[in-house]
C-alpha atoms as a PDB file:
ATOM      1  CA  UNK A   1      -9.990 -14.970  38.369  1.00  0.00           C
ATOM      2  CA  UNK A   2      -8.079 -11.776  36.897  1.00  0.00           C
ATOM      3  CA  UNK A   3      -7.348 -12.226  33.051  1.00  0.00           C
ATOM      4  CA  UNK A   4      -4.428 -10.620  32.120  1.00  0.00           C
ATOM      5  CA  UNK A   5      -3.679  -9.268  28.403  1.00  0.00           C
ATOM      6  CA  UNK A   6      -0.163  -7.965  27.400  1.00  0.00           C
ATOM      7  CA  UNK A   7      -0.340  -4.622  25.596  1.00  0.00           C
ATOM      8  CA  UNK A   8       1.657  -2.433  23.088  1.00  0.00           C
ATOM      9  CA  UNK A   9       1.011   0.240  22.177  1.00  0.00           C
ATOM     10  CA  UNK A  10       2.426   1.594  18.746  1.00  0.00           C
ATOM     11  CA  UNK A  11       1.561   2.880  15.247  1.00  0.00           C
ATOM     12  CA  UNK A  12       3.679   1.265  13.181  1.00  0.00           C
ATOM     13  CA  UNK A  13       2.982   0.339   9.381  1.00  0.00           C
ATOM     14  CA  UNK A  14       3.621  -2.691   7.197  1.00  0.00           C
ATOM     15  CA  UNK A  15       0.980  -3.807   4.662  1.00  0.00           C
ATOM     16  CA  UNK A  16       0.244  -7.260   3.534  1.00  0.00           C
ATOM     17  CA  UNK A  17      -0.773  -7.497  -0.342  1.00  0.00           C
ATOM     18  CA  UNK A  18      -2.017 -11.228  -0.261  1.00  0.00           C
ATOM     19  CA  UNK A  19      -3.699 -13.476  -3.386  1.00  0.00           C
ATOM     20  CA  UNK A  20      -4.524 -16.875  -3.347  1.00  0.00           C
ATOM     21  CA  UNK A  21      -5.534 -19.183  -5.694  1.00  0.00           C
ATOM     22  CA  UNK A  22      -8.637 -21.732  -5.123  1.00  0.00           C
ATOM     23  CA  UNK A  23      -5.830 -23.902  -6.273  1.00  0.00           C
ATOM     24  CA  UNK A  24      -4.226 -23.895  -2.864  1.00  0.00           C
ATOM     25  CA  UNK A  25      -1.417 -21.430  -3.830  1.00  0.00           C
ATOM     26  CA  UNK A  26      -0.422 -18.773  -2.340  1.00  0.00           C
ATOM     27  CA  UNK A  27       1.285 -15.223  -3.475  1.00  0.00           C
ATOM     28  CA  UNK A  28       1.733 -11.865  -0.777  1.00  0.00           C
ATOM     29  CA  UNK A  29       4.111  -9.378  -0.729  1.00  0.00           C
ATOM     30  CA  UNK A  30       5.394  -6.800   2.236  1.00  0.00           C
ATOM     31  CA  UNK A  31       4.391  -2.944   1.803  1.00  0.00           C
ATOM     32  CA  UNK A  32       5.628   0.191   3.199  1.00  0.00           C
ATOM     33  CA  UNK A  33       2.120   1.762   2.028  1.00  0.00           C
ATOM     34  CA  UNK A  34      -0.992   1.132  -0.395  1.00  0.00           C
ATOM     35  CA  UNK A  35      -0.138   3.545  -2.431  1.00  0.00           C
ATOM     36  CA  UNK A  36      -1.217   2.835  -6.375  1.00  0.00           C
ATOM     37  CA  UNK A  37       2.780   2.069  -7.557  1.00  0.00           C
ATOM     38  CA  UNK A  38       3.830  -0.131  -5.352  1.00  0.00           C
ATOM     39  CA  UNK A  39      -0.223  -2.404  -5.887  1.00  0.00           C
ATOM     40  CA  UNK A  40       0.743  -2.060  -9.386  1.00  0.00           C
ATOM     41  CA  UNK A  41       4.038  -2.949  -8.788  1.00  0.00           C
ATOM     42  CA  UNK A  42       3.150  -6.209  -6.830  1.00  0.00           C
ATOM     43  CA  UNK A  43       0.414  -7.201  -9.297  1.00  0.00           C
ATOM     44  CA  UNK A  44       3.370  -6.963 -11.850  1.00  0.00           C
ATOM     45  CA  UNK A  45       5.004  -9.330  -9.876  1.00  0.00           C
ATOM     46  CA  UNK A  46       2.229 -11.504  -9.377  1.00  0.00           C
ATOM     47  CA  UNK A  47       1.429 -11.563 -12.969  1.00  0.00           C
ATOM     48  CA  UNK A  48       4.724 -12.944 -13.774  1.00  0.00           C
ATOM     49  CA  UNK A  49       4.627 -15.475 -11.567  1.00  0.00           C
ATOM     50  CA  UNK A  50       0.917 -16.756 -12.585  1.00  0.00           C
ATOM     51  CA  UNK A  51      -1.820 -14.657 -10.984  1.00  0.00           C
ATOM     52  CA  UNK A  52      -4.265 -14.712 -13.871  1.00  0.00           C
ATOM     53  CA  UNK A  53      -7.098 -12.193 -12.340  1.00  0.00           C
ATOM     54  CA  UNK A  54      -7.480 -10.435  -8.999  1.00  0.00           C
ATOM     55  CA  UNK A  55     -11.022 -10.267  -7.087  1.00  0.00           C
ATOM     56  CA  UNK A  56      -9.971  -6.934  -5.035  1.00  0.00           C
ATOM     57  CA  UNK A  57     -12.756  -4.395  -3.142  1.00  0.00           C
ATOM     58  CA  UNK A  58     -13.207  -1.125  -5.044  1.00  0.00           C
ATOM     59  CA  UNK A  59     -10.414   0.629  -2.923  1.00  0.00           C
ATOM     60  CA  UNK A  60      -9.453   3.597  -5.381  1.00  0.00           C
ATOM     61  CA  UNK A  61      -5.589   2.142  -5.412  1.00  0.00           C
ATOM     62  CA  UNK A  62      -6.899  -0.696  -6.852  1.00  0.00           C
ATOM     63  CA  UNK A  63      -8.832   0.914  -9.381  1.00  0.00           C
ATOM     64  CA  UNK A  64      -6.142   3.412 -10.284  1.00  0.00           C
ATOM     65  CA  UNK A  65      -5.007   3.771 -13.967  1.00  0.00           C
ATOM     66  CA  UNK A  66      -2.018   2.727 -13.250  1.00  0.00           C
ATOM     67  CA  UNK A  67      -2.953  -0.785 -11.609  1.00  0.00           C
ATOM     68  CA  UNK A  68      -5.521  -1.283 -13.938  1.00  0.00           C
ATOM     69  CA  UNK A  69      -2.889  -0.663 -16.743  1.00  0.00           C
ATOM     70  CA  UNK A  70      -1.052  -3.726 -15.574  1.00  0.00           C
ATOM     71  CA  UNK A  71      -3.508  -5.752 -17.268  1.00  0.00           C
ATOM     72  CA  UNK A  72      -4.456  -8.468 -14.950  1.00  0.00           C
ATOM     73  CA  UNK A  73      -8.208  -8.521 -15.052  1.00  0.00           C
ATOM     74  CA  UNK A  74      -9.603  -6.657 -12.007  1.00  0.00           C
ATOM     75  CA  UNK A  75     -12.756  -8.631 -10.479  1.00  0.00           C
ATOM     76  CA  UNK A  76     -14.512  -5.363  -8.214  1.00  0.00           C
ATOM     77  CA  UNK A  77     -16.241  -6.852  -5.006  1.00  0.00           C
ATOM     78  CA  UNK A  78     -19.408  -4.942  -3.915  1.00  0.00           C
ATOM     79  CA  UNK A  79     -18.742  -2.640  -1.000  1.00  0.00           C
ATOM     80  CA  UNK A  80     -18.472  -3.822   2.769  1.00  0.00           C
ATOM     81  CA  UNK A  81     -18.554  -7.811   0.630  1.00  0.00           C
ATOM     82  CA  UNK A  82     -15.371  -9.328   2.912  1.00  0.00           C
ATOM     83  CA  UNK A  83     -17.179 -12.405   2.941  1.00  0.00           C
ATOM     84  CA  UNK A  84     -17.190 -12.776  -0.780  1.00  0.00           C
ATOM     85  CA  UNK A  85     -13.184 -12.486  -0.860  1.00  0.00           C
ATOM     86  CA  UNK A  86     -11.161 -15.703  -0.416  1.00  0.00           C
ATOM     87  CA  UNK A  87      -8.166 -13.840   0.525  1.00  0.00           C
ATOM     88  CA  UNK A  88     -10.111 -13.140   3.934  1.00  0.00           C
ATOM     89  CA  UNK A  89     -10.123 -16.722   4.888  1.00  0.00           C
ATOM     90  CA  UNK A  90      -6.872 -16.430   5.000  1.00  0.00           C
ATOM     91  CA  UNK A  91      -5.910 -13.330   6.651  1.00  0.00           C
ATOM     92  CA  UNK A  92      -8.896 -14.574   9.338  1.00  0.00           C
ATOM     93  CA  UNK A  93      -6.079 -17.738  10.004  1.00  0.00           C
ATOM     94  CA  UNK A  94      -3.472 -14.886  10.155  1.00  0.00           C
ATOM     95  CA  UNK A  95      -5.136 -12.654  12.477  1.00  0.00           C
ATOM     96  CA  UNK A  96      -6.527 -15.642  14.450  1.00  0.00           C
ATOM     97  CA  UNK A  97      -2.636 -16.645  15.502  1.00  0.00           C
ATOM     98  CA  UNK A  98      -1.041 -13.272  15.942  1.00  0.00           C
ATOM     99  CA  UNK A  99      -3.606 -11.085  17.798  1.00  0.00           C
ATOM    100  CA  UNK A 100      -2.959 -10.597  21.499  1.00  0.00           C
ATOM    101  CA  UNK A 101       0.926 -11.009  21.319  1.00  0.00           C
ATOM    102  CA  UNK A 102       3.696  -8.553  22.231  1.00  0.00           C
ATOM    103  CA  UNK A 103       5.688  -8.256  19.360  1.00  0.00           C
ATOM    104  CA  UNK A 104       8.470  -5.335  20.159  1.00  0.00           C
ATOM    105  CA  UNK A 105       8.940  -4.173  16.530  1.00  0.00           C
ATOM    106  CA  UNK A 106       7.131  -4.648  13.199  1.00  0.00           C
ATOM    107  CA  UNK A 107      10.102  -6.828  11.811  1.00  0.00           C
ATOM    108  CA  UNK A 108       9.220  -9.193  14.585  1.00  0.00           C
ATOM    109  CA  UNK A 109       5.900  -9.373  13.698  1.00  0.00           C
ATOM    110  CA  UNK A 110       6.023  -9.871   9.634  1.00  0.00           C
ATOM    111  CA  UNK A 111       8.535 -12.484  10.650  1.00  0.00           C
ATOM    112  CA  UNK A 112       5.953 -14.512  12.523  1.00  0.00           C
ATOM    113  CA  UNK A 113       3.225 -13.836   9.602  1.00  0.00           C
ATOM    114  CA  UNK A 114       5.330 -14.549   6.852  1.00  0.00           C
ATOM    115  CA  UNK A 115       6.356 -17.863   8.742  1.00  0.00           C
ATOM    116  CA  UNK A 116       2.481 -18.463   8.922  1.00  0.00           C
ATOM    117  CA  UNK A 117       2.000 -17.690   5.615  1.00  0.00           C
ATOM    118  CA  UNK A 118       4.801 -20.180   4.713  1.00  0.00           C
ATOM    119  CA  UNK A 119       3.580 -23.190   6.492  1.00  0.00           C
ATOM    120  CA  UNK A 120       0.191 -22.150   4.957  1.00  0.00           C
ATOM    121  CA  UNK A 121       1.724 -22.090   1.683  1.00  0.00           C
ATOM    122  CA  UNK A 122       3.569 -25.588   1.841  1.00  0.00           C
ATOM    123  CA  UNK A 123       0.324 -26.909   2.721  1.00  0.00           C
ATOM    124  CA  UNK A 124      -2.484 -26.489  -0.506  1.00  0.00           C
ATOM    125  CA  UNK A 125      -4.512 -28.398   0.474  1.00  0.00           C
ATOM    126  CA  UNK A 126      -5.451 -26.895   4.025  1.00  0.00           C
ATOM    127  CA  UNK A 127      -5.321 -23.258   1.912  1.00  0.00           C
ATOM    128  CA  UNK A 128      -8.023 -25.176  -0.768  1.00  0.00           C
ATOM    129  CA  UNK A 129     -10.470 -25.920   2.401  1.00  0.00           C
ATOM    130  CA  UNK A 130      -9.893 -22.110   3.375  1.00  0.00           C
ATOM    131  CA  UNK A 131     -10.408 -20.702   0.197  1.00  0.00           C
ATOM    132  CA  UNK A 132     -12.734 -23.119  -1.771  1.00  0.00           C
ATOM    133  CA  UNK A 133     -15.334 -22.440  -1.745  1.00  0.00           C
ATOM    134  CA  UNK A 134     -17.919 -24.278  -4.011  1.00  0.00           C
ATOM    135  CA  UNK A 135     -19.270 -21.643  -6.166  1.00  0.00           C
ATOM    136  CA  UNK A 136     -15.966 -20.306  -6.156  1.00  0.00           C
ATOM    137  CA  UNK A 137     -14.781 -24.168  -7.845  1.00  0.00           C
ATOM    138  CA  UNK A 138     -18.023 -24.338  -9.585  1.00  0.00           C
ATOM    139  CA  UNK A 139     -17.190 -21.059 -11.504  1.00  0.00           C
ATOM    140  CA  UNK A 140     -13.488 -22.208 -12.008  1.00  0.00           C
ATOM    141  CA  UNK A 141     -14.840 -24.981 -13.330  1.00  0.00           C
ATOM    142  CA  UNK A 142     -17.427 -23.441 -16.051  1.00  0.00           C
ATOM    143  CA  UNK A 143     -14.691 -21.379 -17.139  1.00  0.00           C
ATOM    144  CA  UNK A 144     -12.398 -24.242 -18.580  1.00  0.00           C
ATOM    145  CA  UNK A 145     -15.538 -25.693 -20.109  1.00  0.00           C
END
């Protein structure tokens, strides 16, 4: 039996700023780079729309002055801590229905992500099993004590 596996080759960036919310919501945003504006720009955004803190890894863009400034409490993850992030759960989902597809561009490719991330989105409670985890709920929880 010969397995076959379609190829492309191509560096080509987009970046995918994603937060979600034990809740079952989601928020994510298309980037041309991770530069510190444009995270501080999106957690602007975010903000507005209801993101009350951000659990983030201690990449220096997200521990620039400039994010930081935003005001959104920053929760740092310890280094090489994935598992600890929610947010992974979901790009796993992401990863685990785009990988080994021939896209042609990048366009192509957001389009099928943001699609996924869309029918994940109109769906909270399937993002809830993802993402809640129970000492994530119990902490929730003690916080609204």
């Amino acid at each position: 039996m010969e397995l076959v596996q379609p190829l492309e080759i191509a560096y080509v960036w987009c970046y995918l700023v994603l937060a979600v919310s034990p809740t079952g919501r989601l928020w994510w945003r298309w980037q041309t780079n991770c530069k510190k504006e444009g995270i501080a720009e999106t957690l602007t955004r975010w903000q507005e729309e209801g993101v009350d803190a951000v659990v983030w890894d201690n990449a220096p863009t997200h521990r620039a002055r400039v994010v930081r400034k935003v005001g959104v409490p920053l929760l740092p993850l310890p280094s090489y801590a994935p598992e600890l992030n929610p947010a992974e759960r979901v790009f796993e989902e992401l990863r685990r229905a785009v990988e080994g597809w021939v896209y042609g561009t990048i366009e192509r490719k957001v389009a099928v992500v943001d699609q996924l991330l869309q029918n994940l989105a109109a769906d909270p409670a399937r993002v809830r099993r993802l993402v809640g985890w129970e000492w994530i709920r119990e902490a929730i929880a003690a916080a609204f004590v």
